[in-house]
N, C-alpha and C. Protein backbone atom coordinates (compact mmCIF):
# COMPACT_ATOMS: atom_id res chain seq x y z
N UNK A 1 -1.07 -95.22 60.57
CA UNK A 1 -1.44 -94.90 59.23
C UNK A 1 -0.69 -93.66 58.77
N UNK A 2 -0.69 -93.72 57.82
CA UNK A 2 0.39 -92.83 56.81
C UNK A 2 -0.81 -91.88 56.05
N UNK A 3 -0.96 -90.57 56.40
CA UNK A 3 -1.73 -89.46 55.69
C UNK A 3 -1.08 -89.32 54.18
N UNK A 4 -1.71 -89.00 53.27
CA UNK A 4 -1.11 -88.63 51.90
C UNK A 4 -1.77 -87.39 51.49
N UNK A 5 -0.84 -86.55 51.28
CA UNK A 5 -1.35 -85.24 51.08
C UNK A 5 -0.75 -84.67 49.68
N UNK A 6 -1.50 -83.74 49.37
CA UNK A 6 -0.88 -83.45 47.89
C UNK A 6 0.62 -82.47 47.77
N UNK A 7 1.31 -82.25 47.50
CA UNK A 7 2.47 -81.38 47.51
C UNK A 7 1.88 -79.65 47.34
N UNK A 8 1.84 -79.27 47.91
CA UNK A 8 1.77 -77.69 47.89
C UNK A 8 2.64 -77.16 46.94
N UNK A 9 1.36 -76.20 46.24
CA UNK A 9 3.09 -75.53 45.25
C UNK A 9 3.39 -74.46 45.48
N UNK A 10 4.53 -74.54 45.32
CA UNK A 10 5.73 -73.02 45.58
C UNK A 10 5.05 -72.30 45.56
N UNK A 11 5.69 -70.74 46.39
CA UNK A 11 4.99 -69.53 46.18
C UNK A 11 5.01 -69.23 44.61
N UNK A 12 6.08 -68.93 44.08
CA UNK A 12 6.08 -67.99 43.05
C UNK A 12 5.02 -68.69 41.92
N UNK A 13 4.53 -70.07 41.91
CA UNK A 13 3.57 -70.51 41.25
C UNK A 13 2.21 -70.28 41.69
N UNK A 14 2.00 -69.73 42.83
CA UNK A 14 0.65 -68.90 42.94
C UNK A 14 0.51 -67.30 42.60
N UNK A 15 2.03 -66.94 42.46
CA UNK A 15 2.10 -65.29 42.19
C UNK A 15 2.28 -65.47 40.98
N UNK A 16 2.46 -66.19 40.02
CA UNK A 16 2.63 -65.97 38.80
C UNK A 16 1.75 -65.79 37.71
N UNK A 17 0.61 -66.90 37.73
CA UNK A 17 -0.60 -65.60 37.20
C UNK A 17 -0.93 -64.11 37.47
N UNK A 18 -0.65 -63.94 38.94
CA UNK A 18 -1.00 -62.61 39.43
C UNK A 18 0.19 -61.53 39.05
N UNK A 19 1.02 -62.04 38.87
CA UNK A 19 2.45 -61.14 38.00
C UNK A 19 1.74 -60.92 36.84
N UNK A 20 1.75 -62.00 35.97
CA UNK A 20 1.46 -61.72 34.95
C UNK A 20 0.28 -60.75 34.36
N UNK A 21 -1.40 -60.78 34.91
CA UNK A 21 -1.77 -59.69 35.35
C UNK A 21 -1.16 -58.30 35.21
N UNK A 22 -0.75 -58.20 36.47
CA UNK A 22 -0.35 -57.02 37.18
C UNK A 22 0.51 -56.08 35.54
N UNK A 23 1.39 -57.31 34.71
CA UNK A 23 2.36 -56.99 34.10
C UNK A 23 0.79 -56.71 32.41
N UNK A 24 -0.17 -57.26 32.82
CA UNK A 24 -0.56 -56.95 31.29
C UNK A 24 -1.68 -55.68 32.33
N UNK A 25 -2.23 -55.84 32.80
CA UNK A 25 -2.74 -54.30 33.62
C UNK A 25 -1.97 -52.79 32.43
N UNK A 26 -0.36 -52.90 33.06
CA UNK A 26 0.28 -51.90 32.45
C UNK A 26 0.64 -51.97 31.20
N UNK A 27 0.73 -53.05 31.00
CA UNK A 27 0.52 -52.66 29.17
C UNK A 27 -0.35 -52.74 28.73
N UNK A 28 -1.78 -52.93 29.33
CA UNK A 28 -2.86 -52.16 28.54
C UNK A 28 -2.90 -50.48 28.72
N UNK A 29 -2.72 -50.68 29.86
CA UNK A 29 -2.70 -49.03 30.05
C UNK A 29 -1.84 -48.11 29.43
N UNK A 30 -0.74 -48.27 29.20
CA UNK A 30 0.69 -48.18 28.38
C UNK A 30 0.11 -47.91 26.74
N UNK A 31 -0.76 -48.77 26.14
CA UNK A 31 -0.87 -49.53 25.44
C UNK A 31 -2.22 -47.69 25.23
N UNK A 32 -2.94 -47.97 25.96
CA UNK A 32 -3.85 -46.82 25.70
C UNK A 32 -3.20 -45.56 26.11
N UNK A 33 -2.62 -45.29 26.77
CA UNK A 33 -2.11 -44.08 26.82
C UNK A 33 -0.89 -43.33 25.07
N UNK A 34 -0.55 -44.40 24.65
CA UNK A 34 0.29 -44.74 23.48
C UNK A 34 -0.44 -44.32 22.59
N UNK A 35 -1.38 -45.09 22.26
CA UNK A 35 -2.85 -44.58 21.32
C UNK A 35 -2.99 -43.17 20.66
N UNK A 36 -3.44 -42.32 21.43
CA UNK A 36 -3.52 -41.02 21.05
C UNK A 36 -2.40 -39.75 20.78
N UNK A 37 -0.99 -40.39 21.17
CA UNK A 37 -0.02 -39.93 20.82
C UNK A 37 0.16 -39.43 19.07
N UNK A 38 0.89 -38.46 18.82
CA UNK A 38 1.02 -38.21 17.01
C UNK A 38 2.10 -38.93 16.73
N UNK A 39 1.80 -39.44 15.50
CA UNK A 39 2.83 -40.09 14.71
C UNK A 39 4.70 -39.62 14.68
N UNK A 40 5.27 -39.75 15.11
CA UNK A 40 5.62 -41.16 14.86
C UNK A 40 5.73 -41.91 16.14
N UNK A 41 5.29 -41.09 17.37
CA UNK A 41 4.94 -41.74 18.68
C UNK A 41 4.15 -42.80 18.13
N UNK A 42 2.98 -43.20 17.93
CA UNK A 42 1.58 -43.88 17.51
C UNK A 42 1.63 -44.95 17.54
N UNK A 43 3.12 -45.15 16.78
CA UNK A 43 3.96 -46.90 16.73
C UNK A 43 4.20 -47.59 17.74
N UNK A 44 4.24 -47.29 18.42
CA UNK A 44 4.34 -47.25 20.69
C UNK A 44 3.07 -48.21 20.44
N UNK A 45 1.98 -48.13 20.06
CA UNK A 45 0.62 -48.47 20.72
C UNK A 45 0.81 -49.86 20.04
N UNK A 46 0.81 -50.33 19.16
CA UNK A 46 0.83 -51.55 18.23
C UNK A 46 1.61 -52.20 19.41
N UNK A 47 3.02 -51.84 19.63
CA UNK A 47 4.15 -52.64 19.70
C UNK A 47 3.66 -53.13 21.25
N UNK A 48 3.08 -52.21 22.15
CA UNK A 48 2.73 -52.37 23.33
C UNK A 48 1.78 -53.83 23.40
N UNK A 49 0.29 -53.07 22.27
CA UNK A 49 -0.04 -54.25 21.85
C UNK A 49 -0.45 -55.51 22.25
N UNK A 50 0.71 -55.79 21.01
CA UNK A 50 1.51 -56.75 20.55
C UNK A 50 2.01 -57.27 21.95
N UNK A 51 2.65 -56.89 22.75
CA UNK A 51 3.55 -57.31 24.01
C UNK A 51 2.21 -58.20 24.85
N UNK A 52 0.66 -57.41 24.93
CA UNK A 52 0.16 -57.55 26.30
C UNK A 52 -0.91 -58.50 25.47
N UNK A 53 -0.69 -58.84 24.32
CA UNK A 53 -1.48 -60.32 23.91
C UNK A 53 -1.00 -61.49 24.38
N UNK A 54 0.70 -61.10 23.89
CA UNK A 54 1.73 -62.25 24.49
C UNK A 54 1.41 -62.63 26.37
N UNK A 55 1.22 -61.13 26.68
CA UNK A 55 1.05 -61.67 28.15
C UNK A 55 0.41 -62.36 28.73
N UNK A 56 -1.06 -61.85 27.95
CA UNK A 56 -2.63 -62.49 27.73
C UNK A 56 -2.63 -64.11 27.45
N UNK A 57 -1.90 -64.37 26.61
CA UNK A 57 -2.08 -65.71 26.54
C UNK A 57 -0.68 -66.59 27.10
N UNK A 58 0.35 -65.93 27.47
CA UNK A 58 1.26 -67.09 29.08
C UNK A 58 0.07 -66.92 29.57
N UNK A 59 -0.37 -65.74 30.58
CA UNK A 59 -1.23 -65.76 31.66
C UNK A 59 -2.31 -66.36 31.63
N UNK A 60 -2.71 -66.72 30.77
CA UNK A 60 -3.81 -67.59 30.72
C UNK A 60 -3.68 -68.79 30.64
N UNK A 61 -2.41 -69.39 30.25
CA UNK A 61 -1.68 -70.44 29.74
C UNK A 61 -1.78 -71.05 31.45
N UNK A 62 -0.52 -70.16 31.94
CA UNK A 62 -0.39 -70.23 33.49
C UNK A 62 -1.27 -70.41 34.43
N UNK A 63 -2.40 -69.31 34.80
CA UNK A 63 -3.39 -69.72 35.12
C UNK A 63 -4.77 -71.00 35.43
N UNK A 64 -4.53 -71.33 34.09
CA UNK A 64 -4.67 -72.55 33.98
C UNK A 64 -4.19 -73.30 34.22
N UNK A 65 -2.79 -73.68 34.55
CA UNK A 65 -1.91 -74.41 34.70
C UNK A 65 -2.04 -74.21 36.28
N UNK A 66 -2.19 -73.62 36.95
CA UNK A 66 -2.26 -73.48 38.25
C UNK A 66 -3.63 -73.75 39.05
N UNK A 67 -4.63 -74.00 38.08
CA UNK A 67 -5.69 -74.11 38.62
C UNK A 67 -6.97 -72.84 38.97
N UNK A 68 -6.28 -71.75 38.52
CA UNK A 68 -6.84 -70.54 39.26
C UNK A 68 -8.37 -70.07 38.66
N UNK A 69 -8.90 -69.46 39.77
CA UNK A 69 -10.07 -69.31 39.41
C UNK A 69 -10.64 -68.91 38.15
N UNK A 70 -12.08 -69.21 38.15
CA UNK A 70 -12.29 -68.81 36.32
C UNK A 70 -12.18 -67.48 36.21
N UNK A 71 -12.60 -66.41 37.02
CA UNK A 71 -12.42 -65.23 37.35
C UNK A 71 -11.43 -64.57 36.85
N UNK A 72 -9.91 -65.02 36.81
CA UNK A 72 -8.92 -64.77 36.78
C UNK A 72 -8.69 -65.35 35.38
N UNK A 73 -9.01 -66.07 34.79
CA UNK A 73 -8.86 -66.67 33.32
C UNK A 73 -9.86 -65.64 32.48
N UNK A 74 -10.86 -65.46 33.15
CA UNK A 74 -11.45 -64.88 32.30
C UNK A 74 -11.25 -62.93 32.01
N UNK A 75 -10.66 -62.56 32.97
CA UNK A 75 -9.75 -61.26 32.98
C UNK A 75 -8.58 -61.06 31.92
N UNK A 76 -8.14 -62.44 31.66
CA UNK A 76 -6.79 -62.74 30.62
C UNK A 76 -7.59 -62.41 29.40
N UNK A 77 -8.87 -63.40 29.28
CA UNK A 77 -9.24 -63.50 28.26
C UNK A 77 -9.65 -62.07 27.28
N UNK A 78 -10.26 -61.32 28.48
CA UNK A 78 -10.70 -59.62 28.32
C UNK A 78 -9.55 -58.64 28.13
N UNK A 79 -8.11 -59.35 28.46
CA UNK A 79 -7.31 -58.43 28.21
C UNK A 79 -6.72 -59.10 27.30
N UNK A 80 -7.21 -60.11 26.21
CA UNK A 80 -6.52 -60.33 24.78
C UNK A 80 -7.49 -59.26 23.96
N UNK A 81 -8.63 -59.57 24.55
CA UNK A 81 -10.04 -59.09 23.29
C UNK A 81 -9.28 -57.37 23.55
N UNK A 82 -9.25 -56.67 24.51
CA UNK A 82 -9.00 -55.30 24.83
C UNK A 82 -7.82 -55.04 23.70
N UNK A 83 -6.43 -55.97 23.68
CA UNK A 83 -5.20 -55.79 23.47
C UNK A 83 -5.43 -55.63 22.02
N UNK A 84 -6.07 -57.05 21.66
CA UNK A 84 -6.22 -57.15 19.89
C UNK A 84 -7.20 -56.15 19.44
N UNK A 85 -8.05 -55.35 19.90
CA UNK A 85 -8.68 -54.19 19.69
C UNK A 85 -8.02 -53.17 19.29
N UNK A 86 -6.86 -53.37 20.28
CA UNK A 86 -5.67 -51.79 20.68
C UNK A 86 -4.95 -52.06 18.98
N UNK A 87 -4.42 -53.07 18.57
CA UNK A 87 -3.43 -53.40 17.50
C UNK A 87 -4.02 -53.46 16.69
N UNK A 88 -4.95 -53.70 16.14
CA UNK A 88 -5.43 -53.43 15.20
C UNK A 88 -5.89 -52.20 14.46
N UNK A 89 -6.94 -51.30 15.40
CA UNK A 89 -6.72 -50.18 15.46
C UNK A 89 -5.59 -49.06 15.45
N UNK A 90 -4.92 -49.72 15.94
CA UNK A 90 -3.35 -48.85 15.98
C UNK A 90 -2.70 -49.13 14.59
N UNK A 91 -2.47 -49.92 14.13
CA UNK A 91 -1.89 -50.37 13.06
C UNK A 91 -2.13 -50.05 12.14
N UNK A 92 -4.23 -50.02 11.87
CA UNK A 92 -4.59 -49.42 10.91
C UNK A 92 -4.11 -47.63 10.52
N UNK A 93 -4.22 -47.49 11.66
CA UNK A 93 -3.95 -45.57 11.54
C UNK A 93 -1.81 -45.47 10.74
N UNK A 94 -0.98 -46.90 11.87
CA UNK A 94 -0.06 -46.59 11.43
C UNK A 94 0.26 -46.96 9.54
N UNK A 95 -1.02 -48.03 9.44
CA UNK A 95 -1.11 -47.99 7.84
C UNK A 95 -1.34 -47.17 6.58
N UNK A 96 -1.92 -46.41 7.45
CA UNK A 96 -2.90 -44.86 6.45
C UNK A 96 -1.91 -43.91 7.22
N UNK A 97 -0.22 -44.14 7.03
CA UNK A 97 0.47 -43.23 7.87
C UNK A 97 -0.01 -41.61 7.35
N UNK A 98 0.35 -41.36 5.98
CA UNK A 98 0.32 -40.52 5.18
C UNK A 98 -1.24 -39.66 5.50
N UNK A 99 -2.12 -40.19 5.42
CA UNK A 99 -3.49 -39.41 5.80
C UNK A 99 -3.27 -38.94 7.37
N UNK A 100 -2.90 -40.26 7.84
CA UNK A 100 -3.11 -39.90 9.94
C UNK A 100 -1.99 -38.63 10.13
N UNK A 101 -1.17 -38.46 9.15
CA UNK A 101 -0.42 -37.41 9.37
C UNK A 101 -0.87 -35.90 9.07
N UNK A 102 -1.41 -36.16 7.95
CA UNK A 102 -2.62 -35.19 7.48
C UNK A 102 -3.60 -34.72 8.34
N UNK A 103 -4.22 -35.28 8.55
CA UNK A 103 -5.33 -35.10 9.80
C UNK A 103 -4.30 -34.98 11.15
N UNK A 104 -4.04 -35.20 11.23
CA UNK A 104 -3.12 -34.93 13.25
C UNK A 104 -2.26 -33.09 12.76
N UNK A 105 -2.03 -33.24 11.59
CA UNK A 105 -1.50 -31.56 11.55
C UNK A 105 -2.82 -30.57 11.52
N UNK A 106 -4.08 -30.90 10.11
CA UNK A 106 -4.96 -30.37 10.19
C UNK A 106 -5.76 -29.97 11.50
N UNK A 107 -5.76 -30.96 12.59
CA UNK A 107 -6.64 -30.83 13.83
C UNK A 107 -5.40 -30.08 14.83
N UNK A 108 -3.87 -29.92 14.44
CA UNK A 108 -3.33 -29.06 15.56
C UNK A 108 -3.52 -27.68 15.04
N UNK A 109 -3.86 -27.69 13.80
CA UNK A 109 -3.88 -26.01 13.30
C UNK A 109 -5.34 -25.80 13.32
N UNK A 110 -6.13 -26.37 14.01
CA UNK A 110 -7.64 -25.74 13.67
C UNK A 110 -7.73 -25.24 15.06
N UNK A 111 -8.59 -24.13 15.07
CA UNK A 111 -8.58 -23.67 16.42
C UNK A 111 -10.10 -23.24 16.64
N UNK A 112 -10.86 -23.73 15.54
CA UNK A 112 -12.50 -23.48 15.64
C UNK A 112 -12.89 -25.28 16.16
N UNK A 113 -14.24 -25.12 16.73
CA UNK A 113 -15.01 -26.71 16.20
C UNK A 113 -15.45 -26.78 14.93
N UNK A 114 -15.74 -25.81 14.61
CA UNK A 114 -16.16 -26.02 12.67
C UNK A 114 -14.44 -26.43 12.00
N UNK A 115 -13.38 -25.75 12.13
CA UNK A 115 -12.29 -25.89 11.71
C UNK A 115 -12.03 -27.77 12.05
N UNK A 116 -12.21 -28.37 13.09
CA UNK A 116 -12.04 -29.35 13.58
C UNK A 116 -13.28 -30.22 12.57
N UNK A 117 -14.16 -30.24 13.21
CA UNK A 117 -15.16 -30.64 12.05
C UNK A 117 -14.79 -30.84 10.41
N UNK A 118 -14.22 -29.70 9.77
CA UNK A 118 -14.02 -29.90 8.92
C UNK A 118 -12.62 -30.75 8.39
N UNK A 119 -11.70 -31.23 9.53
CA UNK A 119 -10.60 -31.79 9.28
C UNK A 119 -10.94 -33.24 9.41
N UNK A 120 -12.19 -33.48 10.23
CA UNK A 120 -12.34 -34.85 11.14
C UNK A 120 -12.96 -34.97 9.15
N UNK A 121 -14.26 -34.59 8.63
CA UNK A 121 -14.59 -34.81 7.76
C UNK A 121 -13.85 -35.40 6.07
N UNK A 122 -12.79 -34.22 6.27
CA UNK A 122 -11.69 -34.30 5.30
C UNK A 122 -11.26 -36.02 5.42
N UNK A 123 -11.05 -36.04 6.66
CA UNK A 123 -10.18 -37.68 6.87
C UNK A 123 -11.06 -38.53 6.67
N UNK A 124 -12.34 -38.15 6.81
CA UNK A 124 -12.89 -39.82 6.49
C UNK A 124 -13.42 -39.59 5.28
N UNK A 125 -13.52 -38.75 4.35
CA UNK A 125 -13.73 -38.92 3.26
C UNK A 125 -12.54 -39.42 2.33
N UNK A 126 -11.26 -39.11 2.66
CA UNK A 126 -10.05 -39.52 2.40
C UNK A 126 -9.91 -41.23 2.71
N UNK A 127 -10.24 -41.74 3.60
CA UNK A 127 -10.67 -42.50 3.74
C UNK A 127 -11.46 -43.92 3.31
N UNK A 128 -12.22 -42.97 2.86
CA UNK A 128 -14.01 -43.34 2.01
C UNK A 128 -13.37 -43.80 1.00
N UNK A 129 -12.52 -43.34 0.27
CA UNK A 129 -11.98 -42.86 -1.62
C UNK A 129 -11.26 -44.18 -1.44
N UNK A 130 -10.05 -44.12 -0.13
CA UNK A 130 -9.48 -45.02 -0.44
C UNK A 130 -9.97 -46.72 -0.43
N UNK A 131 -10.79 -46.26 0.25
CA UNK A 131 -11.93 -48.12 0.46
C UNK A 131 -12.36 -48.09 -0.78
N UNK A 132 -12.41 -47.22 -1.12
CA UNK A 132 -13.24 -47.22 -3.11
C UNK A 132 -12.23 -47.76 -3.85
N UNK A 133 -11.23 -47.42 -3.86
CA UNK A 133 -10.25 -47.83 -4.85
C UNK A 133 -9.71 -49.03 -4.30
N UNK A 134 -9.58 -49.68 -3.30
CA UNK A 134 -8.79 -51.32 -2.03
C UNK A 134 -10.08 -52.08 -3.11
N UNK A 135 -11.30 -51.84 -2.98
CA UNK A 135 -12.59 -52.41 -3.53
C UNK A 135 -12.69 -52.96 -5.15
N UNK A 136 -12.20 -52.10 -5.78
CA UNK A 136 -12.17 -52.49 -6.80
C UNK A 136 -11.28 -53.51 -8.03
């Protein structure tokens, strides 16, 4: 009798979800470290992003395609929700360039917490005005 067994697949098709991973790991991290940078650094964080959604969904693509645990699909999935958090947020600030620039000088020249306070305030009332006027 003749055994029939299934074909084993290649290594690099069991490391390749786990690449991929490994590769959106650092661009989330990348991705948050980018974040709090001042403008015109700031643009870093979007673009990073942007990169580790793409990764997010091969790797999940892949993953699936390989069979791999839900465990591991569902890590992809947490690092789209994380990523599209990061870009959006990022984007918004790089949208309101003109204010985020305002506020990132105001908070390097304040050297009180009231001084700080009063810059964090400034911006979201700046803010506020402009949702008033998008609104109407």
């Amino acid at each position: 009798m003749r055994e029939q067994t299934r074909p084993q697949p290649a290594a690099d098709q069991h490391s390749s979800p786990r690449l991929f991973l490994r590769v959106l790991f650092l661009l989330v991290l990348a991705t948050l470290l980018a974040y709090p940078l001042p403008l015109p650094w700031k643009v870093a964080a979007p673009a990073l992003g942007i990169a580790a959604v793409v990764v997010s969904i091969v790797g999940l693509a892949r993953a699936r395609r390989a069979r791999e645990a839900g465990s591991l699909r569902a890590i992809f999935v947490l690092g789209l929700v994380v990523s599209l958090f990061f870009v959006v947020t990022a984007l918004a600030q790089v949208a309101f360039w003109p204010l985020t620039a305002e506020y990132e000088q105001c908070m390097r020249s304040a050297l009180t917490h009231t001084a700080q306070e009063r810059c964090t305030a400034d911006y979201e009332q700046r803010l506020q005005d402009l949702s008033n006027i998008l609104r109407r």
